[in-house]
Protein backbone atom coordinates (compact mmCIF):
# COMPACT_ATOMS: atom_id res chain seq x y z
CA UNK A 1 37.43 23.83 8.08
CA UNK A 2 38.06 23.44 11.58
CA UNK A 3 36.90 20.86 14.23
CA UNK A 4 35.55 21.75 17.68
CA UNK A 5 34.32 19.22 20.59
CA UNK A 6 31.82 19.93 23.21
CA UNK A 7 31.39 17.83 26.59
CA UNK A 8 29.41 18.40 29.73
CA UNK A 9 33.20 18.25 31.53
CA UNK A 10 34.18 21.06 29.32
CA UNK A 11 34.19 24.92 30.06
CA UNK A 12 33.50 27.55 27.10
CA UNK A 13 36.66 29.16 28.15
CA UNK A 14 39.30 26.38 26.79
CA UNK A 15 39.67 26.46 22.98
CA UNK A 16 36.99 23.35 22.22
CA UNK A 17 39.66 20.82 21.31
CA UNK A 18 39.23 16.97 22.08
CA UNK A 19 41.36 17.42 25.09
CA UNK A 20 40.08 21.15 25.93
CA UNK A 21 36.36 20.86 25.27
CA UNK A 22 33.61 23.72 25.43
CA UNK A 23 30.68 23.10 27.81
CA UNK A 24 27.87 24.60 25.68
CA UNK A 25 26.43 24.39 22.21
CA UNK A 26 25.85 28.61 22.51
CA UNK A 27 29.92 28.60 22.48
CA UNK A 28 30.30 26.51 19.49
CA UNK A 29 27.45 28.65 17.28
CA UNK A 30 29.16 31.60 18.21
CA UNK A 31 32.72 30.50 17.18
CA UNK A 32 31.98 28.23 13.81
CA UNK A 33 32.01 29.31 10.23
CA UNK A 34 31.61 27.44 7.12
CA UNK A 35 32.88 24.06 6.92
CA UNK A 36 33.12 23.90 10.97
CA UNK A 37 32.06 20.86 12.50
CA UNK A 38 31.13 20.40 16.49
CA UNK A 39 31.24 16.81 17.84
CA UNK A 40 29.48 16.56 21.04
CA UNK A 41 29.99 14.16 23.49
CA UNK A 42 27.54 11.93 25.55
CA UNK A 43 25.72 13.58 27.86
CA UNK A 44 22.44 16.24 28.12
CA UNK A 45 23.25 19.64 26.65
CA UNK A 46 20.66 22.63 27.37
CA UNK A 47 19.97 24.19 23.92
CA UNK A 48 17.29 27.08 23.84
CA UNK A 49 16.74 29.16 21.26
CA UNK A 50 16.74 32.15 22.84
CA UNK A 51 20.36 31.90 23.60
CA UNK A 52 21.09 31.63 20.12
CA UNK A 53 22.09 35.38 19.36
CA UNK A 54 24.29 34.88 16.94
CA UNK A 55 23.10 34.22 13.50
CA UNK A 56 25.26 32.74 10.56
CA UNK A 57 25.53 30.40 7.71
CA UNK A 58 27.32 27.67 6.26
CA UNK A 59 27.87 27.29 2.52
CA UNK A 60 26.70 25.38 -0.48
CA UNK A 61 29.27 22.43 -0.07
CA UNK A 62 30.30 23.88 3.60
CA UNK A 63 27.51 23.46 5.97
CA UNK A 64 28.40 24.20 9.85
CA UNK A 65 27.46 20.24 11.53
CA UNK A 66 26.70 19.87 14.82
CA UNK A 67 27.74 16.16 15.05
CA UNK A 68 27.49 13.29 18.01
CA UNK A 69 30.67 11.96 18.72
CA UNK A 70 28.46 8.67 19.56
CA UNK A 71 25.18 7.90 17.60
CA UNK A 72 22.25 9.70 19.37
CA UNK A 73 23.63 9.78 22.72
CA UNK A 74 24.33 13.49 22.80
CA UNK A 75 20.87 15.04 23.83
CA UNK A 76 20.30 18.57 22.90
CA UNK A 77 17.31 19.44 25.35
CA UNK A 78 15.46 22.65 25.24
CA UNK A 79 13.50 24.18 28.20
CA UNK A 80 12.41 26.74 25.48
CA UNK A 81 9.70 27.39 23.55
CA UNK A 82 11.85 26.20 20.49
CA UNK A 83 15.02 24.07 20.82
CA UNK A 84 16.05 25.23 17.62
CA UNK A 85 14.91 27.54 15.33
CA UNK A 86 16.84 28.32 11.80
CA UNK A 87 15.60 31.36 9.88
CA UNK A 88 16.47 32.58 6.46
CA UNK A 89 20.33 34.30 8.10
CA UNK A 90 21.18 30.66 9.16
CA UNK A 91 21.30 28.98 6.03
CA UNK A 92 23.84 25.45 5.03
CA UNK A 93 23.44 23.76 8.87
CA UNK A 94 23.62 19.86 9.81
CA UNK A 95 22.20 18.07 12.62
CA UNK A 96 23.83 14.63 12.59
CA UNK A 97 23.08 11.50 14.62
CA UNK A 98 21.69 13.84 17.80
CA UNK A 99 19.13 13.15 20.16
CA UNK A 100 17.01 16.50 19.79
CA UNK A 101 14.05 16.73 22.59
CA UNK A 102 12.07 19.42 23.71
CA UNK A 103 10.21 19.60 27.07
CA UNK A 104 7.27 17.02 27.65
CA UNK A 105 4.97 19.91 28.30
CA UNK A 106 6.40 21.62 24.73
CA UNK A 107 3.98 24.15 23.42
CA UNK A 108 5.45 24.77 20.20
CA UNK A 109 8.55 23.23 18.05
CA UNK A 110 11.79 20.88 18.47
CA UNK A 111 12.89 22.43 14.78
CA UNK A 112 11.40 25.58 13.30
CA UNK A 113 13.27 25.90 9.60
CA UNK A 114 12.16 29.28 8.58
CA UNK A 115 12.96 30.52 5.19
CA UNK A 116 16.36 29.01 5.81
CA UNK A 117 18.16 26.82 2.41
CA UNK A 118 20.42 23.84 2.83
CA UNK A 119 19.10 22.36 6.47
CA UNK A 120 19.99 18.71 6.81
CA UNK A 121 18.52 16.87 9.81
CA UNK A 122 20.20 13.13 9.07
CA UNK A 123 19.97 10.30 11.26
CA UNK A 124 18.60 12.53 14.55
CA UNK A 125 15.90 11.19 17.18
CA UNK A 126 13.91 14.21 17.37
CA UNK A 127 11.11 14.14 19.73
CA UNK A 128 9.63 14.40 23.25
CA UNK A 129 6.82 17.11 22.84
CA UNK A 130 3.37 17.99 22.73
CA UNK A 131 3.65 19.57 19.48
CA UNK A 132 5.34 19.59 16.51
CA UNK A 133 8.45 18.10 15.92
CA UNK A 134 9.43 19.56 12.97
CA UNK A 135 8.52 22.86 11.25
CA UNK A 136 9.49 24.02 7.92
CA UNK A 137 7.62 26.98 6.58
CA UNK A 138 8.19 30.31 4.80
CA UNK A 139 10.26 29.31 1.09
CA UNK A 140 12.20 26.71 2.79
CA UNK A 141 14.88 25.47 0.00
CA UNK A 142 16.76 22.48 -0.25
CA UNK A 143 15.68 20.60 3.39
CA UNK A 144 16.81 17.02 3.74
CA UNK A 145 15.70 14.90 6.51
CA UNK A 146 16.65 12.01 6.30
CA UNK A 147 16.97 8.07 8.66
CA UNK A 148 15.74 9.98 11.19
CA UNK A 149 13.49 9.10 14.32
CA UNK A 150 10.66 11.46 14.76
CA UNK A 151 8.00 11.35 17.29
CA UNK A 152 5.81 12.67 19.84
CA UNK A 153 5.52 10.76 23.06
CA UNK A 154 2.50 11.63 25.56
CA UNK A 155 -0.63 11.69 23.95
CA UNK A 156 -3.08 14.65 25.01
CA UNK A 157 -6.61 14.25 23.70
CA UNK A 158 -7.94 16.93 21.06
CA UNK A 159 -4.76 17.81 20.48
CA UNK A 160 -3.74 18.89 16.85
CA UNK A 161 -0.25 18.42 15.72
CA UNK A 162 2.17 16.77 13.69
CA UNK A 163 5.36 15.14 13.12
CA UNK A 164 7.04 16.92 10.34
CA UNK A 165 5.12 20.09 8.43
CA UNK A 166 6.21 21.68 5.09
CA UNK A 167 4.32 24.83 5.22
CA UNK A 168 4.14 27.94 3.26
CA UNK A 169 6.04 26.37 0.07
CA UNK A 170 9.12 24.01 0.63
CA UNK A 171 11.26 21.97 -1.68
CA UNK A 172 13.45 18.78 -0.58
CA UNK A 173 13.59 15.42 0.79
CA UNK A 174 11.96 13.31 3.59
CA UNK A 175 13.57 10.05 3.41
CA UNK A 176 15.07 6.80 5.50
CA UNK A 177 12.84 8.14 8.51
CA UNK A 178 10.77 6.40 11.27
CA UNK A 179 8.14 8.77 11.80
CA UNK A 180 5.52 7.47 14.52
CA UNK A 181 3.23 8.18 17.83
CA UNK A 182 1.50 11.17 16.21
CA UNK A 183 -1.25 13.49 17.54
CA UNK A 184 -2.28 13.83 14.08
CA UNK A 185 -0.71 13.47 10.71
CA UNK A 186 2.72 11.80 10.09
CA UNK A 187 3.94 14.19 7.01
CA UNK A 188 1.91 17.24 6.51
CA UNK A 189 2.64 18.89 3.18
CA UNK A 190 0.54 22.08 4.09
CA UNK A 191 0.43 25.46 2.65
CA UNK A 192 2.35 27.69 -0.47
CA UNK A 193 3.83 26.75 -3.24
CA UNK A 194 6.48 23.59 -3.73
CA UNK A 195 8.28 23.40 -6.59
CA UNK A 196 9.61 19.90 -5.93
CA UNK A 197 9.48 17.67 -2.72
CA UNK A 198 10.32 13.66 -2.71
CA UNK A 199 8.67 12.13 0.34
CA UNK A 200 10.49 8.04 0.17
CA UNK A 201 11.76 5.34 1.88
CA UNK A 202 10.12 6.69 4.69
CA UNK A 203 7.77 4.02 7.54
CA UNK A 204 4.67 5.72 9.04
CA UNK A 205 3.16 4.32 12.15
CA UNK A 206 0.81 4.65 14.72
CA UNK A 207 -0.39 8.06 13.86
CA UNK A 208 -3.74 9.75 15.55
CA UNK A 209 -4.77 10.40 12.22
CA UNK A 210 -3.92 10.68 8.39
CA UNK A 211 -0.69 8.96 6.89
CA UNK A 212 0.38 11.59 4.96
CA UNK A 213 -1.59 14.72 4.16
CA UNK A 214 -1.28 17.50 0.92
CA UNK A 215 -3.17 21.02 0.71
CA UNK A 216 -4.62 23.12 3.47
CA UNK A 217 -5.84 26.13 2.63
CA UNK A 218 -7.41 26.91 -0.74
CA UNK A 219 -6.04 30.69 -1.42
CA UNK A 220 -2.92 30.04 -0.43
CA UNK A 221 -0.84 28.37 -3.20
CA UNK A 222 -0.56 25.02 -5.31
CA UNK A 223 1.33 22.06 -4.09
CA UNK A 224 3.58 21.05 -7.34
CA UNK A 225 5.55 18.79 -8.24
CA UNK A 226 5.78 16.21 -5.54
CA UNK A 227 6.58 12.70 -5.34
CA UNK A 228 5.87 10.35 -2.72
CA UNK A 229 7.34 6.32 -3.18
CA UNK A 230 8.41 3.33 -1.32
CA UNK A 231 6.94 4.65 1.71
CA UNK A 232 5.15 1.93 4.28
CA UNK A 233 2.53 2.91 6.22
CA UNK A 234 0.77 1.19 8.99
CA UNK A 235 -1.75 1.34 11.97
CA UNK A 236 -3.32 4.70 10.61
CA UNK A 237 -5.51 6.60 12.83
CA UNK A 238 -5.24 3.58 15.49
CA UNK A 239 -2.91 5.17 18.40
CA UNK A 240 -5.83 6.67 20.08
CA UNK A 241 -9.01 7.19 19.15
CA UNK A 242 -10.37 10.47 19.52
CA UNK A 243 -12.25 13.21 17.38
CA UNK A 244 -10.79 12.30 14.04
CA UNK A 245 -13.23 11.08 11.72
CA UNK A 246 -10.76 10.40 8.68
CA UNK A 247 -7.77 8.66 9.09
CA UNK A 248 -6.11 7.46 6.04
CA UNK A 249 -3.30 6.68 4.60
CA UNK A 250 -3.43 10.17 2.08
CA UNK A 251 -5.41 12.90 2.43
CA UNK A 252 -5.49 15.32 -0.17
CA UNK A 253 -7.31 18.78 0.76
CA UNK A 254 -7.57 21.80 -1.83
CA UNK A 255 -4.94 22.39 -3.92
CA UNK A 256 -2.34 20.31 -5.37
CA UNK A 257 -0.70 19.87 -9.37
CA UNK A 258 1.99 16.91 -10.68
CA UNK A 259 2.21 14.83 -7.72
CA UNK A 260 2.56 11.38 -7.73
CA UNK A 261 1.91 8.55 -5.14
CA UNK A 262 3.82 5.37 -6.30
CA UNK A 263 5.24 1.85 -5.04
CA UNK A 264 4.03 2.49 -1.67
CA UNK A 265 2.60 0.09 0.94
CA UNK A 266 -0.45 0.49 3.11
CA UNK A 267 -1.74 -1.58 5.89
CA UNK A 268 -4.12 -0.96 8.58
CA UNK A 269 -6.12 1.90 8.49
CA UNK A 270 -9.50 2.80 10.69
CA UNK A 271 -10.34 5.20 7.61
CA UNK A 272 -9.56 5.59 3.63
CA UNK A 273 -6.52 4.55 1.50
CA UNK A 274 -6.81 7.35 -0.02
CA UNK A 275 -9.68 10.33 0.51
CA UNK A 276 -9.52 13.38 -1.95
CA UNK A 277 -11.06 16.47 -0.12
CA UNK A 278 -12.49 19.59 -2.12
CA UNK A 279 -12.07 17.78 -5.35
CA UNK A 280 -12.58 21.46 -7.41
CA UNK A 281 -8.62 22.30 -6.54
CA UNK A 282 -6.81 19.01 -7.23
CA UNK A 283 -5.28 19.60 -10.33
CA UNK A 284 -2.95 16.37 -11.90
CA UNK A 285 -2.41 13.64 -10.00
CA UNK A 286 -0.94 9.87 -10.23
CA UNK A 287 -1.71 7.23 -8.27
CA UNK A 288 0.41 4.25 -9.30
CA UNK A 289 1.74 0.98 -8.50
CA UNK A 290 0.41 1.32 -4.47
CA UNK A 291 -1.10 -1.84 -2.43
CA UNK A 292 -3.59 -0.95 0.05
CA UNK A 293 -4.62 -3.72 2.74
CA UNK A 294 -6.89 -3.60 5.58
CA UNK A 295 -8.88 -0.46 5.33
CA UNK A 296 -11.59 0.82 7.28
CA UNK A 297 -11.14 -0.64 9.99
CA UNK A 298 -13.09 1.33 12.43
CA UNK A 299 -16.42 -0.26 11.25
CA UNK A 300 -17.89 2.69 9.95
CA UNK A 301 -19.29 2.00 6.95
CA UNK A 302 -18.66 5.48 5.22
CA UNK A 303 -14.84 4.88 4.68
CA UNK A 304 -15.11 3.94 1.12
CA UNK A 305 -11.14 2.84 0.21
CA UNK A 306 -10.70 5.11 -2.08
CA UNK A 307 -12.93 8.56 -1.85
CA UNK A 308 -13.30 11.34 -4.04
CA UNK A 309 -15.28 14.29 -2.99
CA UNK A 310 -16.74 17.72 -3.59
CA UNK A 311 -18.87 19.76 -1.46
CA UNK A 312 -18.89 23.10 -3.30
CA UNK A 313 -20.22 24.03 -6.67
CA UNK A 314 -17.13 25.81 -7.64
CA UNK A 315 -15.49 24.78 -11.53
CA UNK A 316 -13.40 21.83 -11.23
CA UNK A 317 -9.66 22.43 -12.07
CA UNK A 318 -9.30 19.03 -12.92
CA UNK A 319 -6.82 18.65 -15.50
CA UNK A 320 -6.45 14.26 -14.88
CA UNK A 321 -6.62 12.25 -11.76
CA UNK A 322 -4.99 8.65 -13.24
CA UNK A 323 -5.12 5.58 -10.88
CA UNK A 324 -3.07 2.49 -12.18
CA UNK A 325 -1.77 -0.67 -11.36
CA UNK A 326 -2.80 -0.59 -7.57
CA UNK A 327 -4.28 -3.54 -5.35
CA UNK A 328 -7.59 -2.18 -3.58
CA UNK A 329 -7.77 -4.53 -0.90
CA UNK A 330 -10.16 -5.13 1.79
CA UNK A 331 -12.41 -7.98 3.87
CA UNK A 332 -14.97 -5.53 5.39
CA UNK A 333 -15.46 -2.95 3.89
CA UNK A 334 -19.17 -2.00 2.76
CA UNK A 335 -18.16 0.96 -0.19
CA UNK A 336 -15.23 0.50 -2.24
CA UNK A 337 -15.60 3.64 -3.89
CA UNK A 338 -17.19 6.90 -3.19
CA UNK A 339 -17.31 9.94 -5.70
CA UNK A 340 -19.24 13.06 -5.32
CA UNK A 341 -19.03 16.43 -6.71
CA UNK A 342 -21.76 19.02 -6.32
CA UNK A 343 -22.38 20.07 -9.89
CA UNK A 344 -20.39 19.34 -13.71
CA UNK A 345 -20.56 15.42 -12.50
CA UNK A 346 -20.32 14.64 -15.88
CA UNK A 347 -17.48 16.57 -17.02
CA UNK A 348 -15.59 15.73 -13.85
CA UNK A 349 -16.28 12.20 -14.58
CA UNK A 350 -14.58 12.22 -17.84
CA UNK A 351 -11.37 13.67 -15.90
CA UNK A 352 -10.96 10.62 -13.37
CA UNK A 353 -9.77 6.88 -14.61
CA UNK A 354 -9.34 4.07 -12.80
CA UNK A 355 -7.62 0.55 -15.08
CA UNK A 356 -5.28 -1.75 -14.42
CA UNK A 357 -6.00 -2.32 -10.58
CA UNK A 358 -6.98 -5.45 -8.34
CA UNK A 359 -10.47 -5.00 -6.32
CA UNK A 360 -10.45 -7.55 -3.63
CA UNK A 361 -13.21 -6.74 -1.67
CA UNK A 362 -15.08 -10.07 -1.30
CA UNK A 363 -18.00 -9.30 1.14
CA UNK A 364 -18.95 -6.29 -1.12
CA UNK A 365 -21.87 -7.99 -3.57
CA UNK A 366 -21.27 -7.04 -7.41
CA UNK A 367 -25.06 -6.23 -7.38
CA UNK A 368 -24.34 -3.27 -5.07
CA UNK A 369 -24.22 0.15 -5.83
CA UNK A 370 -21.46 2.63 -6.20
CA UNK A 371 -21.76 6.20 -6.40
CA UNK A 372 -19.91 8.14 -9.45
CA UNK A 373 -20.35 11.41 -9.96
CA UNK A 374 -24.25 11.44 -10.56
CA UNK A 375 -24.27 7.44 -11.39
CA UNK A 376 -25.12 4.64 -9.54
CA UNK A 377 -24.08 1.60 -11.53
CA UNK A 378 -23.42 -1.75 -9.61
CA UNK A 379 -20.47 -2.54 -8.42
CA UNK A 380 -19.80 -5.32 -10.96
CA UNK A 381 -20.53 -2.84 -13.08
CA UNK A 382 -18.29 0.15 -12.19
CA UNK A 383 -15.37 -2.50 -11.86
CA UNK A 384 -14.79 -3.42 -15.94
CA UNK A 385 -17.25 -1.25 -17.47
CA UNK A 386 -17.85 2.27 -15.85
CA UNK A 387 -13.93 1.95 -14.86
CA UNK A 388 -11.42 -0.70 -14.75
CA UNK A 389 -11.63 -1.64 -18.39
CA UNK A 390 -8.24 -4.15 -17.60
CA UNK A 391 -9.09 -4.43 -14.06
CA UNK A 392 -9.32 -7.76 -12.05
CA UNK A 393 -11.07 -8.42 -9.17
CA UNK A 394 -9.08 -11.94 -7.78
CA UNK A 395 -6.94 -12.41 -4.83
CA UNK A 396 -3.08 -10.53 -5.22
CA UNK A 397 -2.15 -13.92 -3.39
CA UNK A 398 0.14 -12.26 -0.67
CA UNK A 399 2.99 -14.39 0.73
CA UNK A 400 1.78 -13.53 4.01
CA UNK A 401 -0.29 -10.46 4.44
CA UNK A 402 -0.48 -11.63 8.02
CA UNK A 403 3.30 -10.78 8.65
CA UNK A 404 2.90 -7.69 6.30
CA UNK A 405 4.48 -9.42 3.49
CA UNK A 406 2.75 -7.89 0.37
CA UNK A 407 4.84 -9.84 -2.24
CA UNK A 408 3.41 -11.92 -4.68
CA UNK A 409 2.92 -15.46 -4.75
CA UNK A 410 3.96 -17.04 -8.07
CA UNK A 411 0.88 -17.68 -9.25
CA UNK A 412 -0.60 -14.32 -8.26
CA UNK A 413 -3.33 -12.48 -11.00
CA UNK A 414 -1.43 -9.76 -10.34
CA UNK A 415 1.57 -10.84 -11.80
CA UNK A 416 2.56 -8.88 -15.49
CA UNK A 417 -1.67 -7.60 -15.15
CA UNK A 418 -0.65 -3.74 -14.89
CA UNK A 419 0.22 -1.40 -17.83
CA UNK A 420 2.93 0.54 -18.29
CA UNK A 421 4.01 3.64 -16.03
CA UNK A 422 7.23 4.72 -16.18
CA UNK A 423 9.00 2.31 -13.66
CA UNK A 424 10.99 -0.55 -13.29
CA UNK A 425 9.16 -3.94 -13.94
CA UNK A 426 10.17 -7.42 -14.66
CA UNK A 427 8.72 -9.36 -17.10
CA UNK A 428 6.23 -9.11 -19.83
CA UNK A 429 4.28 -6.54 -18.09
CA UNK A 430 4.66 -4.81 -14.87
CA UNK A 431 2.69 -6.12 -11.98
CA UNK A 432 -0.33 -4.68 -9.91
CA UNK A 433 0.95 -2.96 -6.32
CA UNK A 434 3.91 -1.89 -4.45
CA UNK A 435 5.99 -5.41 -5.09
CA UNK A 436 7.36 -6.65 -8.40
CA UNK A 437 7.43 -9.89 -8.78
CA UNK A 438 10.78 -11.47 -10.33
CA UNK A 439 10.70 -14.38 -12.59
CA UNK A 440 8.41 -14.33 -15.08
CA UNK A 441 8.11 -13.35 -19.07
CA UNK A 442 10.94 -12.40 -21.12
CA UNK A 443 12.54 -9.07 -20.42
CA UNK A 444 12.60 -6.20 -22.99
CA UNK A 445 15.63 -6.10 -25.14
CA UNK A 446 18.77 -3.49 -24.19
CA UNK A 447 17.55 0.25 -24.42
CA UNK A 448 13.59 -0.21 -24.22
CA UNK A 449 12.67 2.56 -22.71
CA UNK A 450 9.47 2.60 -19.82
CA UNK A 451 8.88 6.40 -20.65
CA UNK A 452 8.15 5.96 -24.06
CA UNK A 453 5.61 3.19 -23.15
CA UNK A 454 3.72 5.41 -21.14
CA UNK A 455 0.20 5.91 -22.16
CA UNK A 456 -0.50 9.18 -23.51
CA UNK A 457 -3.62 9.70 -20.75
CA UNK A 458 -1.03 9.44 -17.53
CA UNK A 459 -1.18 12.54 -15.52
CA UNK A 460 2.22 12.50 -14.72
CA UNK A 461 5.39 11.13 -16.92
CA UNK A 462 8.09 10.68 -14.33
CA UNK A 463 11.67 12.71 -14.91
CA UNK A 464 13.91 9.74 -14.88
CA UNK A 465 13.42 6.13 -15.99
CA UNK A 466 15.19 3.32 -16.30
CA UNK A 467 15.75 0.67 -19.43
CA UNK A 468 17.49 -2.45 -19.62
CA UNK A 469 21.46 -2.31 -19.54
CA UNK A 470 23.94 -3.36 -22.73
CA UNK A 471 24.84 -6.74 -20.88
CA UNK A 472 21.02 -7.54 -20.10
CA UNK A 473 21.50 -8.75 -16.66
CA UNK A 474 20.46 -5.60 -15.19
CA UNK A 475 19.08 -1.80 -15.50
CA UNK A 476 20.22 1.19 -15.74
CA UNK A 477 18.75 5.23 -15.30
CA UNK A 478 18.25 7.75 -17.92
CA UNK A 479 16.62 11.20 -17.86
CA UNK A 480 13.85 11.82 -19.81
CA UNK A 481 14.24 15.18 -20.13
């Protein structure tokens, strides 16, 4: 495991030690094996793919990094159509703490991970394009991205791209990342089959259109096994306003199975909190412990907060869509809820619950109507009798929704109001949204476990809990598996 140093005072013939450096990131691929790592100094380094001839791989345990010697201030800047592309022959390779741009006029990728396993992108500011900034598609295994920057910078109208894709099936982890200024969506989990994919910790911002978006293309593969938490999101669809019609914080189009949206925080968005596309291909889905604020802000009427739809009279593959334990919230908006599915209403009805959320949408009148798969009962009506049998409709009582602080005041309804999910809560009860409140109740004796207080209807039991430890001051994980 040797290490190599690169410098713009360097020359690729000297043998890339910290007193001898190599000029150019081409000499350093071409010399580095397994368990090589390449610090770069500061300075702008040309980096086109195209002069990447050489293909190779790190290992399992051995990846080849390509390291700044000083956080982001080694720019690897392409004047390619792709800075850097890593197919399925460059497997096991780090990016770590670069600046990675392409050209402001970039017509395709920064990254392009294709078919490759073991690509870590960690705490890089990737960005500078008119396209994508990151690409994974074709069976991509085992990506990490994570605390990164990533971003598109000059705004062209009509233009459709996105921060980071997953496309044609991909499994691993978006986390710790600032992803922001986007044409169009800020996460795009697109096309093929996933096994697995965590999408956390991650802030959204400023995007062109949708927060985070699932499904594509109906023929082309489920989306399984996803989970998406402890994500913020904010000032959806608001960078520019253009063609877009939806913008909201998830969009979910054709076909997805076992994800699950949890403990995430929305604020600020011209369009849905959530809008379910082609209803007929979304499979199992869980939709827990989220606060929503601040939706629809655009004016437009038709963004319901939450929207369920249908447009085809194709059999529903429905198996349950479960909603728990999330705060609805909203000053304007004039339809809280909008469901719609061309035929089998009433069996698809039967498939979609709603309990244990907050409704705080003041200016909507209970004597309104909702629409419900082929029903039109009044709101007050639809909120504690059609759904939302445990449902409240009070203020969460925000500390200061103003300065985006979602956590609960003291004397919050929302406080020990949810049900039980699978994740950590304090108290007699967990609380409705993103924010447990600490501080109230009596916590559950050593070993209770969350999982097995899971009601039996939840779409999706999670793989790991957590139950209270043997000195009771604290908690500790557990598979549940």
């Amino acid at each position: 495991m040797a290490t190599y140093y690169v410098s713009t005072a360097g020359s690729d013939s000297w043998v890339g030690s910290a007193g001898s450096p190599w000029l150019t990131p081409y000499k350093a691929w071409a010399t580095m094996v397994a368990g090589d790592t390449a610090y770069f100094a500061n300075g702008t380094y040309a980096c086109n793919n195209s002069e990447f001839t050489t293909k190779h791989s790190g290992a399992a345990g051995s990846p080849i990094t390509f390291a700044s010697t000083n956080r982001r201030l080694a720019v690897l800047r392409s004047d390619d159509d792709i800075t850097w592309a890593f197919a399925g022959s460059t497997d096991y390779i780090t990016l770590s703490e670069l600046t990675v741009q392409g050209r402001s006029d970039h017509s395709r990728w920064i990254v392009d991970i294709n078919g490759a396993e073991g690509i870590t992108l960690h705490d890089c500011d990737i960005g500078t394009t008119l396209s994508t900034c990151v690409m994974a598609r074709n069976a991509v295994r085992g990506l990490s991205i994570t605390d990164c920057a990533v971003h598109q910078e000059t705004y062209t109208a009509s233009l459709d791209d996105i921060c980071i894709i997953g496309d044609g099936g991909v499994t691993g982890t978006i986390s710790g990342c600032e992803i922001y200024n986007t044409f169009h969506v800020g996460v795009y989990i697109s096309t093929g089959v996933a096994d697995t994919f965590e999408i956390h910790d991650n802030i959204i911002h400023d995007t062109n259109s949708h927060g985070v978006q699932f499904g594509d293309v109906e023929s082309v593969g489920v989306q399984t096994g996803g989970i998406v938490y402890d994500n913020t999101l904010y000032n959806i669809g608001t960078w520019h306003e253009d063609a877009y019609s939806d913008k909201n914080f998830f969009y979910i189009q054709y076909s997805i199975d076992n994800v699950t949206i949890h403990h995430n925080t929305g604020y600020h968005s011209t369009g849905h909190a959530i809008n379910i596309y082609r209803l007929d291909h979304c499979h199992t889905l869980g939709v827990y412990n989220n606060t929503f604020y601040d939706t629809g802000t655009s004016g437009d009427d038709n963004f319901a907060i939450l929207t369920l739809y249908n447009d085809s009279a194709a059999t529903a593959s429905i198996t349950a869509l479960i909603f728990r334990n999330n705060i609805w919230h909203n000053l304007t908006t004039d339809r809280p809820v909008y469901a719609h599915y061309d035929t089998a209403e009433t069996a698809v009805r039967a498939l979609v619950t709603l309990d244990y959320d907050d409704w705080y949408i003041p200016n909507y009148p209970g004597t309104s109507t909702v629409e419900w798969f082929g029903l039109s009962p009044t709101w007050a009506t639809w909120n504690g009798t059609t759904q939302e049998a445990h449902g409240i409709t009070g203020t969460p009582m925000f500390t200061n929704a103003a300065s985006a602080d979602f956590t609960l005041q003291s004397t919050s309804p929302c406080i020990d109001a949810g049900t039980a999910v699978g994740y950590y809560y304090d108290g007699d009860a967990p609380d409705m949204g993103a924010w447990e409140y600490a501080g109230t109740g009596s916590p559950p004796a050593y070993g209770t476990s969350y999982f097995g207080m899971i009601p039996s209807d939840l779409a999706i039991p999670p793989l790991y809990s957590i139950r209270r430890n043997a000195a009771g001051d604290g908690w500790e994980a557990f598979s549940t598996v």
